[in-house]
Protein backbone atom coordinates (compact mmCIF):
# COMPACT_ATOMS: atom_id res chain seq x y z
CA UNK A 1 110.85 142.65 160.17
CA UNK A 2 107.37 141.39 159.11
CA UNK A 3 107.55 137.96 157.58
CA UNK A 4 105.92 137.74 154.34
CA UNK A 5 104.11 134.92 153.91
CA UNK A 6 101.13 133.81 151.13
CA UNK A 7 97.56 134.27 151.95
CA UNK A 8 95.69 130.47 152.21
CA UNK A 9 92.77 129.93 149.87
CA UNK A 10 89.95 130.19 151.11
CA UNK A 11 88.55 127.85 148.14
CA UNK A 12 89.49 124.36 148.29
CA UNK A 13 89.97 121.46 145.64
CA UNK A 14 86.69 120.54 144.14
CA UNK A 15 86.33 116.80 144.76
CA UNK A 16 86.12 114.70 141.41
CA UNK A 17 82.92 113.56 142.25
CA UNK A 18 81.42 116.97 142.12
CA UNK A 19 83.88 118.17 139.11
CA UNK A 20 82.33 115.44 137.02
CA UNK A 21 78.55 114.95 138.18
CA UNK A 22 77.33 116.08 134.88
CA UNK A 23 79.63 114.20 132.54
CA UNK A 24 78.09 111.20 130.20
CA UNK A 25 78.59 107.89 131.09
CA UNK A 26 81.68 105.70 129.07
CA UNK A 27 78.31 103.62 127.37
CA UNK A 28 77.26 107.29 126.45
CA UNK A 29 80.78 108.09 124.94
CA UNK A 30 81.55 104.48 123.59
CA UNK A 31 78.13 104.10 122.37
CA UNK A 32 78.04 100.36 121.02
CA UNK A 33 81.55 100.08 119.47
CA UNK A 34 82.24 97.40 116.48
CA UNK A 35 85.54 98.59 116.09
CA UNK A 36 89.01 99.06 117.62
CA UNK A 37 88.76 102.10 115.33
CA UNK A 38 85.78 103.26 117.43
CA UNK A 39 87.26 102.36 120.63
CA UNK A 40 90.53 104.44 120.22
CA UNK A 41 88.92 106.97 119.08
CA UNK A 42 86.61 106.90 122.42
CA UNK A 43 89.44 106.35 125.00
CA UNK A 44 91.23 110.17 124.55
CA UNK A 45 88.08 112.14 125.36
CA UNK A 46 86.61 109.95 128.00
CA UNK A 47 90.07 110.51 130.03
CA UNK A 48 90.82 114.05 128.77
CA UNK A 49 87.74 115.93 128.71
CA UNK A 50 85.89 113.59 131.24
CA UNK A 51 88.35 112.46 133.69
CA UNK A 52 87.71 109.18 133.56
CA UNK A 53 90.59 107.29 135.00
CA UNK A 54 92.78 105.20 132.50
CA UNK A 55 91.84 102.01 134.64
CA UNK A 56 87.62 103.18 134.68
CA UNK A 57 88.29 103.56 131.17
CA UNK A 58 90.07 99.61 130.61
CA UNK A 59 87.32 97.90 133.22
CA UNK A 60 84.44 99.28 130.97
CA UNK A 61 85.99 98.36 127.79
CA UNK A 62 87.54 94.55 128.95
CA UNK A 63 90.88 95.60 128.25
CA UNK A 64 94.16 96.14 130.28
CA UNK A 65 95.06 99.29 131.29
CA UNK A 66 98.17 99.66 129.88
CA UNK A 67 96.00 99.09 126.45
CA UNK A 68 94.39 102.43 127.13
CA UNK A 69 97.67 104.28 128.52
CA UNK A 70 98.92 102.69 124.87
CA UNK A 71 95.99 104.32 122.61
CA UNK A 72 96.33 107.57 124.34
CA UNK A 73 100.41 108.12 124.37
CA UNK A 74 99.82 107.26 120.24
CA UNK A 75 97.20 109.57 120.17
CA UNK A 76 99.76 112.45 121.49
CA UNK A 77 102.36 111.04 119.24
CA UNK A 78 100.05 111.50 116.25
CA UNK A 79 98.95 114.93 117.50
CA UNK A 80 102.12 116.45 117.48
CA UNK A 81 102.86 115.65 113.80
């Protein structure tokens, strides 16, 4: 009996690096923020759409990580009402 067995990808895992070459920079999507306002509002897309990790994202801005783990688990909270 012939063992069936999945056929490997030949495509591997883009590296980040290469998945992301063309995205802004955080001063590009932060812009000169005044404003915590501002500065949650900047903090979803740069991780979602961008991929910036939550700790990239909290060096940039002078903040603690768990502040930006914080602004985006409200902003899914919020979403979802």
């Amino acid at each position: 009996m012939k063992e069936v067995t999945p056929e490997k990808s030949s495509e591997k895992e883009i590296p980040q690096l290469q998945r992301y070459a063309h995205r802004p920079s955080l001063a590009e999507i932060f812009g000169v923020w005044k404003s915590k306002k501002r500065r949650n509002e900047g903090i979803e897309p740069s991780h979602r759409t961008y991929g910036y990790r939550q700790k990239e994202i909290a060096a940039y801005l002078g903040v603690h990580y768990t502040t930006v783990s914080h602004v985006l688990n409200c902003h899914n909270h919020d979403a979802k009402r």
